[in-house]
Protein backbone atom coordinates (compact mmCIF):
# COMPACT_ATOMS: atom_id res chain seq x y z
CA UNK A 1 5.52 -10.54 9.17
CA UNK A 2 2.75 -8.52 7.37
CA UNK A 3 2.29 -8.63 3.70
CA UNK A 4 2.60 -4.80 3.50
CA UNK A 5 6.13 -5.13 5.37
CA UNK A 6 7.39 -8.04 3.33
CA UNK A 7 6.28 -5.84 0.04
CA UNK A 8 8.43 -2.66 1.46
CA UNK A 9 11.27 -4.62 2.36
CA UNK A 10 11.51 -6.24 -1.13
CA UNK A 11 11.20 -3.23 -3.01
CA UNK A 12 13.92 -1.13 -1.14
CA UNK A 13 16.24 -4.21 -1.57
CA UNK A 14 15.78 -3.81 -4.96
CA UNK A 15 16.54 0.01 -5.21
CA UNK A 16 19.42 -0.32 -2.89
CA UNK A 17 20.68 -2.97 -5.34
CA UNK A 18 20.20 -0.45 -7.96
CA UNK A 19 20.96 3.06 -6.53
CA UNK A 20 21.21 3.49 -2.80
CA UNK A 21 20.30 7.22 -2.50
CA UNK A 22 16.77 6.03 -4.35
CA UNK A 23 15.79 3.41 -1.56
CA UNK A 24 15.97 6.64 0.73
CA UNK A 25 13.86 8.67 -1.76
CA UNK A 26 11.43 5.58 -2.13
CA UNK A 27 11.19 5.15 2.04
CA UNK A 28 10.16 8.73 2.19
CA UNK A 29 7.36 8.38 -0.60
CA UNK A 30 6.16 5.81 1.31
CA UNK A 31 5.96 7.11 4.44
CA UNK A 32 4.53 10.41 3.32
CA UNK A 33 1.99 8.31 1.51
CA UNK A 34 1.36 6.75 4.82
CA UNK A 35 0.68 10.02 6.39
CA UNK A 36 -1.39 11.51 3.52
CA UNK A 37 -3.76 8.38 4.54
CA UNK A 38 -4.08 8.52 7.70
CA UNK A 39 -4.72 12.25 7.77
CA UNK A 40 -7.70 11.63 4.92
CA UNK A 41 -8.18 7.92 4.41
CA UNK A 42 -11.59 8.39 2.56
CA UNK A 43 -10.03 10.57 0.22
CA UNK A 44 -9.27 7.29 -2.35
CA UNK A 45 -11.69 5.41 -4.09
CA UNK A 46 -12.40 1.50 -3.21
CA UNK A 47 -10.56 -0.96 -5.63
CA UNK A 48 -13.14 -3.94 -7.25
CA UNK A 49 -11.04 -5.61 -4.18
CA UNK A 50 -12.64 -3.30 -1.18
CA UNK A 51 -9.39 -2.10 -0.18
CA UNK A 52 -8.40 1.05 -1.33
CA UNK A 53 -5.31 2.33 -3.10
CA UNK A 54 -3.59 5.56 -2.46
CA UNK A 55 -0.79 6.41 -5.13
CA UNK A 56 3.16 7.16 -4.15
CA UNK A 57 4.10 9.99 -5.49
CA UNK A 58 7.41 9.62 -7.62
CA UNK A 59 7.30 5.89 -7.20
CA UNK A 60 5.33 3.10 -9.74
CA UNK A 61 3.78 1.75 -6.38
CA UNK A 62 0.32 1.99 -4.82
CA UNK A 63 -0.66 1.70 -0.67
CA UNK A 64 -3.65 -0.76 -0.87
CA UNK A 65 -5.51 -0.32 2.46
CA UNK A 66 -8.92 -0.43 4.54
CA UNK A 67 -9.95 1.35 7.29
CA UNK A 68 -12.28 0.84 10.41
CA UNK A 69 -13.65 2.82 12.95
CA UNK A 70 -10.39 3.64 14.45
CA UNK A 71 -7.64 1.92 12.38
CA UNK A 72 -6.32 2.00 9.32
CA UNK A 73 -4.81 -1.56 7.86
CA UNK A 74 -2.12 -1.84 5.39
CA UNK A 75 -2.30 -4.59 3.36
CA UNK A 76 0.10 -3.96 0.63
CA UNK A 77 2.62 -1.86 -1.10
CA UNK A 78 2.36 -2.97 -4.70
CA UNK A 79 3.85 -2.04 -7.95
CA UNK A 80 1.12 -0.92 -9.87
CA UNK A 81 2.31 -3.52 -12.88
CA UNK A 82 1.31 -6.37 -10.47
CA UNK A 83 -2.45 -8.18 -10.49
CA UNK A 84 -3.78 -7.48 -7.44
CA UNK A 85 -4.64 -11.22 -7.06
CA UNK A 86 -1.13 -11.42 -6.47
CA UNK A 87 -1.46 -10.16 -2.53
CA UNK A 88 -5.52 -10.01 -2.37
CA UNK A 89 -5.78 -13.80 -2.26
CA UNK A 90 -3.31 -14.27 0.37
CA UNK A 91 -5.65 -12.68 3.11
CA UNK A 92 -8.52 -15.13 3.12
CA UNK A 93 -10.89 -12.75 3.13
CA UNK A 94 -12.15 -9.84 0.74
CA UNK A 95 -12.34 -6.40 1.97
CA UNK A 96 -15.35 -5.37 1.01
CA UNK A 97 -17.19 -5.72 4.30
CA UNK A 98 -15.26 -2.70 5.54
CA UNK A 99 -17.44 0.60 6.82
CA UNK A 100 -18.65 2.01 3.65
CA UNK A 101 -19.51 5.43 4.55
C-alpha cells in the first residue's frame, strides 16, 4: 500500500475516533488539496527534500509530492508537527532529481 494511503487512512481513523463528522470534513480537504495540485502542481515551492508540499486548508497536514512529465506522485500526507525524515527515508531515494523547471 502507498505511504501516502497508509498516512490518510491513519489520520481519518483518528478523527473518526474523535468526531466522525470531522473525518468527512478532513477527506474533503484532502481531496480538494489533491485537485488544487493537479490543476497547478508548480504552484508550491520544493521542500530541502525535492518533493514539494502543498498545505490542507483547515487541516494541520501537508500533501508532500513530485511531479514528472505527465504524473504527479503522492508521497505523503503528513502532519506538519512530524520530521519529514519520518516518511522521506522510507523511499530509498531523494526527490530531488525530479524536472526542475
Amino acid at each position: 500500500m502507498p505511504r501516502a494511503l497508509v498516512d490518510f487512512e491513519t489520520a481519518m481513523r483518528w478523527y473518526q475516533r474523535q468526531q466522525p463528522d470531522v473525518s468527512d470534513r478532513f477527506r474533503r480537504a484532502v481531496n480538494d488539496c489533491i485537485k488544487r495540485i493537479a490543476a497547478a502542481p508548480r504552484l508550491w515551492p520544493r521542500t530541502e527534500e525535492g518533493t514539494r508540499r502543498a498545505a490542507v486548508q483547515r487541516f494541520p497536514y501537508g500533501v508532500f509530492y513530485v511531479e514528472s512529465s505527465d504524473k504527479i506522485h503522492i508521497a505523503a500526507i503528513m502532519h506538519h508537527r512530524r520530521h519529514p525524515d519520518a516518511w522521506a527515508g522510507g523511499f530509498g531515494q531523494r526527490f530531488d532529481e525530479a524536472d526542475d523547471d
